[in-house]
N, C-alpha and C. Protein backbone atom coordinates (compact mmCIF):
# COMPACT_ATOMS: atom_id res chain seq x y z
N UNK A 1 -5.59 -29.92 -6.60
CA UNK A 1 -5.76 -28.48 -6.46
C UNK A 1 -7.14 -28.06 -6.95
N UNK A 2 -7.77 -28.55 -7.98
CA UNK A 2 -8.88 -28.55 -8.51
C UNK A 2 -10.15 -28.71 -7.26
N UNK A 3 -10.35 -29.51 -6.39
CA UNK A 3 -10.58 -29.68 -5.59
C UNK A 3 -10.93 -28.51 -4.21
N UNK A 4 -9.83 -28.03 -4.03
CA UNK A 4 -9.58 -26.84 -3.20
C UNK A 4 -9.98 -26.03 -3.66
N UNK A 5 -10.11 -25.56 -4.83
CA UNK A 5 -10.23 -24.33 -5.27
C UNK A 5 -12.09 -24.45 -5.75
N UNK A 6 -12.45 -25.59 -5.82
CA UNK A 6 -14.06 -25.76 -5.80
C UNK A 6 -14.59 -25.55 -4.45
N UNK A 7 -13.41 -26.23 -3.20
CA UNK A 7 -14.14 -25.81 -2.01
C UNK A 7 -13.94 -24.05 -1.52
N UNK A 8 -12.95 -23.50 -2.00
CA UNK A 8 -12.74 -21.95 -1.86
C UNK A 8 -13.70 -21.06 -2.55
N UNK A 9 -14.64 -21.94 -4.01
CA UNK A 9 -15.25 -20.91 -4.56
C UNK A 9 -16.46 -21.16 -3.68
N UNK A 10 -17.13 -22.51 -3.05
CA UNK A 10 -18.09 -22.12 -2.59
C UNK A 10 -17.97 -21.72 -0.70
N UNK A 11 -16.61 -21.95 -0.65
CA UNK A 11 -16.62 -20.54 0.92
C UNK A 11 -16.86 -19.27 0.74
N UNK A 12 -16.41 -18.89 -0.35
CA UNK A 12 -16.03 -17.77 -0.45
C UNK A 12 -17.20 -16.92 -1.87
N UNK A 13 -18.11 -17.30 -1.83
CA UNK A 13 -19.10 -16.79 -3.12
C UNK A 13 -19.69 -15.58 -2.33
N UNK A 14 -20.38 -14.75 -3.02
CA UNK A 14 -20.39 -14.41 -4.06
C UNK A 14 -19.29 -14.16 -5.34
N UNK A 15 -17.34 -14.18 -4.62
CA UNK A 15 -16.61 -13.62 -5.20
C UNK A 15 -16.03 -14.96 -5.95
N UNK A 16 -15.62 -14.46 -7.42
CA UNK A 16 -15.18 -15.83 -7.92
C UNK A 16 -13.31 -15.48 -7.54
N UNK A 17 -13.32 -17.21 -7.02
CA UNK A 17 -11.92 -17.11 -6.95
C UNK A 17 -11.13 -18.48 -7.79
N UNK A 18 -9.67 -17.37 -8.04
CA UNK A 18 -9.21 -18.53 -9.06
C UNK A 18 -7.57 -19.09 -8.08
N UNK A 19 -7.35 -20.21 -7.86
CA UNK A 19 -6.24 -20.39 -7.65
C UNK A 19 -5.15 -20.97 -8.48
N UNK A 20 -3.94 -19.90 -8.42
CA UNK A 20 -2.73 -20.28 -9.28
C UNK A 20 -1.37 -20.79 -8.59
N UNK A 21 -0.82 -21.77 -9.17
CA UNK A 21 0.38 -21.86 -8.61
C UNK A 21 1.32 -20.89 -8.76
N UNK A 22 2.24 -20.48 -7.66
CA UNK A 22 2.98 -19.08 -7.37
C UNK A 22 4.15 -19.44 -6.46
N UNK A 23 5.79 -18.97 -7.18
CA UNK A 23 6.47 -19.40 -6.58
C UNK A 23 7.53 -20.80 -6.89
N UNK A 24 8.94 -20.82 -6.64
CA UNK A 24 9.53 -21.96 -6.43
C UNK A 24 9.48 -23.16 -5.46
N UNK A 25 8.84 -22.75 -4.68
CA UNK A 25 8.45 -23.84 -2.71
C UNK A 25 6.73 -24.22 -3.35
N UNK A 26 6.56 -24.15 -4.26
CA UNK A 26 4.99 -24.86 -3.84
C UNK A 26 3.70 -24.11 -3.49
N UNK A 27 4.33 -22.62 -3.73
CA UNK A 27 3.42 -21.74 -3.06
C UNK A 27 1.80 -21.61 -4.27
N UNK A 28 1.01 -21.21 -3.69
CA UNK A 28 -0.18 -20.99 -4.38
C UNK A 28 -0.93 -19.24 -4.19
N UNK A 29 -0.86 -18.60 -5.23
CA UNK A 29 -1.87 -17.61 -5.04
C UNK A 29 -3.51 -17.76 -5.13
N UNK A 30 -3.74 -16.87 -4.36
CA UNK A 30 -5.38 -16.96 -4.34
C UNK A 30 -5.88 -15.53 -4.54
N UNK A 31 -6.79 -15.72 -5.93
CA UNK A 31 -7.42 -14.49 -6.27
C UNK A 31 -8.95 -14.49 -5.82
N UNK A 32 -9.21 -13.24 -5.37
CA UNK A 32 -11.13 -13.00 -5.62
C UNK A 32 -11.34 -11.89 -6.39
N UNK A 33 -12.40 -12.19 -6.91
CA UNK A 33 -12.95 -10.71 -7.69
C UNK A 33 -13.96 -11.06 -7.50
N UNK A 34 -14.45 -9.74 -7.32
CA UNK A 34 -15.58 -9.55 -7.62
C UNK A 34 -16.70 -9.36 -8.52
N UNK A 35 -18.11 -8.82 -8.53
CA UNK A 35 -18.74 -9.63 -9.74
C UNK A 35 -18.57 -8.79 -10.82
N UNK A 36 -17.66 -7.34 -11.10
CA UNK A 36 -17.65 -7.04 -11.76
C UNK A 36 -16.10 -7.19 -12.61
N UNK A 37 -15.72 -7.92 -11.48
CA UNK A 37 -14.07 -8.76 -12.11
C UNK A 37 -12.96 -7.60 -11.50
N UNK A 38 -13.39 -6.94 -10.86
CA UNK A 38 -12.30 -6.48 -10.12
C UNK A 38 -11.22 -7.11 -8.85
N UNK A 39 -10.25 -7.47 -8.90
CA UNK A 39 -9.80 -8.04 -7.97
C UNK A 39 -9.95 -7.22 -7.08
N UNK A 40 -10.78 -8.14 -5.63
CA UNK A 40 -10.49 -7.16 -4.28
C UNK A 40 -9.70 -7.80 -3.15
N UNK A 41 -8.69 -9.09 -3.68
CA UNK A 41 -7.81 -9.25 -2.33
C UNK A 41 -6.93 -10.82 -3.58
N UNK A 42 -5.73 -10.21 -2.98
CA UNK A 42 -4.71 -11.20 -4.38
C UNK A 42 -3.34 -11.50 -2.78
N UNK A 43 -3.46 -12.87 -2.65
CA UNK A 43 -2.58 -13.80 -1.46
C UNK A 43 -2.30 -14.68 -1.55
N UNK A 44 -0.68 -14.80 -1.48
CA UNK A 44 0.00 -15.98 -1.53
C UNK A 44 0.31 -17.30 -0.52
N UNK A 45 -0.16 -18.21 -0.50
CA UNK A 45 -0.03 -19.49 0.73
C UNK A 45 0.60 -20.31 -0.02
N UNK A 46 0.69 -21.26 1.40
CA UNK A 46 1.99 -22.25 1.29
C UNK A 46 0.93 -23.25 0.67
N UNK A 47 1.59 -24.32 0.34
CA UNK A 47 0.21 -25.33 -0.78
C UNK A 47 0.09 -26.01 1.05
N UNK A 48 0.58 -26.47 1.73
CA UNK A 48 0.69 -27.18 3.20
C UNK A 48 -0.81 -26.79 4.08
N UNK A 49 -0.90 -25.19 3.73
CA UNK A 49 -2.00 -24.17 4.77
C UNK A 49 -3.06 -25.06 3.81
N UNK A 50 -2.82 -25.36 2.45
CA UNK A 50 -4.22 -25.53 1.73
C UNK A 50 -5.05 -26.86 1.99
N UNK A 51 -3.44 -27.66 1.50
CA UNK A 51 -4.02 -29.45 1.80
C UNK A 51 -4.63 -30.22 3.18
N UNK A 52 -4.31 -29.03 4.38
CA UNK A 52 -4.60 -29.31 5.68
C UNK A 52 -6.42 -28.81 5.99
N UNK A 53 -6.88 -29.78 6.53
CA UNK A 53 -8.28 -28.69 6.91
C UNK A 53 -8.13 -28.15 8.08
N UNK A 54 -7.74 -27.86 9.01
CA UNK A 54 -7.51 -26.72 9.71
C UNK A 54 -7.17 -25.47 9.40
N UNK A 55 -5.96 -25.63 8.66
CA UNK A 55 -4.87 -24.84 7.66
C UNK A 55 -6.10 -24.05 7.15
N UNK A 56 -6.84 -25.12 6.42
CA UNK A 56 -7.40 -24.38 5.20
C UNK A 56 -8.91 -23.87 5.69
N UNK A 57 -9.43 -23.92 6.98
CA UNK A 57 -10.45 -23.30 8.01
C UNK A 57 -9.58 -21.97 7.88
N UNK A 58 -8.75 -21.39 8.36
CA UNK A 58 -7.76 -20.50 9.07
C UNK A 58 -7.89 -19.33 7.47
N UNK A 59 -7.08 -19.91 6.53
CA UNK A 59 -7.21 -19.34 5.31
C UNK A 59 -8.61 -18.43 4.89
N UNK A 60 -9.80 -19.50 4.93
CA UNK A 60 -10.75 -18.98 4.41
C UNK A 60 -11.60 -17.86 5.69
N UNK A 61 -11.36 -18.20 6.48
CA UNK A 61 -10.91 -17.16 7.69
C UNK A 61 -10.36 -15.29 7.67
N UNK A 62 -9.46 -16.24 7.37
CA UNK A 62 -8.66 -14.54 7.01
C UNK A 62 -8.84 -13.68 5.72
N UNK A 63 -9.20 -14.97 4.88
CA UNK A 63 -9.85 -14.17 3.31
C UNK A 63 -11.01 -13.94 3.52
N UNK A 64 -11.78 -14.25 4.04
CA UNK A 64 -13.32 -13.80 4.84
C UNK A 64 -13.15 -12.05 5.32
N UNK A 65 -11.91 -12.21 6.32
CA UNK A 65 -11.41 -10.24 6.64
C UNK A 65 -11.04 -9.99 6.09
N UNK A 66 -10.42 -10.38 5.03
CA UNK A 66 -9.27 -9.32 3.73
C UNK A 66 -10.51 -8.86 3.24
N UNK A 67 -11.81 -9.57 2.90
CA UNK A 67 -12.40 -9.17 1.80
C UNK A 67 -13.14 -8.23 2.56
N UNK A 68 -13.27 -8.05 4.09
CA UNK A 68 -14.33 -7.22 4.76
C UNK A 68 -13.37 -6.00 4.93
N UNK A 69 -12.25 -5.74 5.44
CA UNK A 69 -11.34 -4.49 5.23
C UNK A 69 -11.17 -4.03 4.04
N UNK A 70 -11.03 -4.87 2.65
CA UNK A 70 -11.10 -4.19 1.02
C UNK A 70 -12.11 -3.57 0.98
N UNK A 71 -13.35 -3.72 1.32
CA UNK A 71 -14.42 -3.70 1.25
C UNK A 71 -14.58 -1.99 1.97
N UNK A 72 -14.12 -1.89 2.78
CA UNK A 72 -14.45 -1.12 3.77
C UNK A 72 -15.45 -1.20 4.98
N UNK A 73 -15.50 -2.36 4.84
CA UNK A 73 -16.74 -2.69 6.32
C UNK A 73 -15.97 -3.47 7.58
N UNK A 74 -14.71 -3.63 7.41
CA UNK A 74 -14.08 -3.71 8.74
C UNK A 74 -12.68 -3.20 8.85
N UNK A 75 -12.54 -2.58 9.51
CA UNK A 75 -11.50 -1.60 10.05
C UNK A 75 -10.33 -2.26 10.45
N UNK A 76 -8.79 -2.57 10.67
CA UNK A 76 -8.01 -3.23 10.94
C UNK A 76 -7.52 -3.26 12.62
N UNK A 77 -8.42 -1.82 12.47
CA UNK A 77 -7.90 -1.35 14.30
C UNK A 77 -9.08 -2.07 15.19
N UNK A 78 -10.08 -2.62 14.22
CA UNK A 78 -11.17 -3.08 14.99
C UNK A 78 -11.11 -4.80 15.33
N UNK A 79 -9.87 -5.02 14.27
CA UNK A 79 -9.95 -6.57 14.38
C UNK A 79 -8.55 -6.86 15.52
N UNK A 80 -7.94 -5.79 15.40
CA UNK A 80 -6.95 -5.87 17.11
C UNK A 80 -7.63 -5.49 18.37
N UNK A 81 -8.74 -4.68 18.30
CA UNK A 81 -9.13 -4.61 19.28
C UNK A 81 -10.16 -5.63 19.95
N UNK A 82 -10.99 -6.42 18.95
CA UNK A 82 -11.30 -7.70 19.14
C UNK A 82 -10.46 -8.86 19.78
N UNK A 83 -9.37 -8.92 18.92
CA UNK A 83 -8.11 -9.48 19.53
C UNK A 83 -7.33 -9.57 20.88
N UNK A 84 -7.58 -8.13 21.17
CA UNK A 84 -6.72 -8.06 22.69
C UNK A 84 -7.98 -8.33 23.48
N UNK A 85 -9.23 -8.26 23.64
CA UNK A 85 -10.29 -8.47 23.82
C UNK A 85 -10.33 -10.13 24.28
N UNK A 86 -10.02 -10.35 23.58
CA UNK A 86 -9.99 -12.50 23.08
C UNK A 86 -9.00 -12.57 24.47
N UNK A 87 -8.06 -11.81 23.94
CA UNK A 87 -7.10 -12.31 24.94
C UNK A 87 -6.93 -12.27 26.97
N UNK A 88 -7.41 -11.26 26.38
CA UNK A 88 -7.61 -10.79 28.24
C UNK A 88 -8.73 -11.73 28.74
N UNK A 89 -9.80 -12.27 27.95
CA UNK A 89 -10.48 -13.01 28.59
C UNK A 89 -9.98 -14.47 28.94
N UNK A 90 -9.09 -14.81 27.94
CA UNK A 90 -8.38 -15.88 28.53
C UNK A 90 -7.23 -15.59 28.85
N UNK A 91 -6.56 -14.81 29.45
CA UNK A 91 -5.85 -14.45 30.78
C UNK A 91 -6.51 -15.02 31.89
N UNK A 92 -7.60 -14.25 31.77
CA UNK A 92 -8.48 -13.94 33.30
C UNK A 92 -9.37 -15.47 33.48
N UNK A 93 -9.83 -16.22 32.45
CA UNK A 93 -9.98 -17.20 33.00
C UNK A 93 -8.48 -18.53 33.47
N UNK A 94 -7.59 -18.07 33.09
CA UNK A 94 -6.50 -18.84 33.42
C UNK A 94 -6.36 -18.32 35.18
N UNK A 95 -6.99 -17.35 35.61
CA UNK A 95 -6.15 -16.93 36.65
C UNK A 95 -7.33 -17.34 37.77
């Protein structure tokens, strides 16, 4: 776990993050704060999402947008509309 959580602090820097074990299944929380130690995004994963590197691409992914919507620099309606966006284009190249 030590490990993971060295590769999460340097995905994820400037914000220091600490990971704790959370849960009866194995689960792990993941904290960031920021530099003045405020937590700005506190999430629970399966330890499975962590030990995988895909899994754990995907994770640092989505904690990448948690921290841009806490933040206020990305909007939630903007990351569905990106989304349906994604999608229609591969519709349309399927067709």
């Amino acid at each position: 776990m030590e490990s993971i959580s060295l590769l999460l602090g340097e995905a994820l820097s400037p914000y220091q993050v600490t990971l704790t074990p959370s849960g009866i299944h194995g689960e792990c929380r993941v904290t960031l704060k920021n530099a003045i130690g405020a937590i700005v995004v506190d999430r629970v994963f399966n330890q499975a999402q962590l030990a995988d590197k895909r899994q754990l691409t995907d994770v640092v992914d989505g904690l990448h947008r948690d921290v841009l919507i806490a933040e206020g620099r990305l909007e939630p309606c903007v990351i569905a509309a990106l989304r349906n966006a994604a999608q229609d284009k591969l519709v349309a190249s399927r067709n």
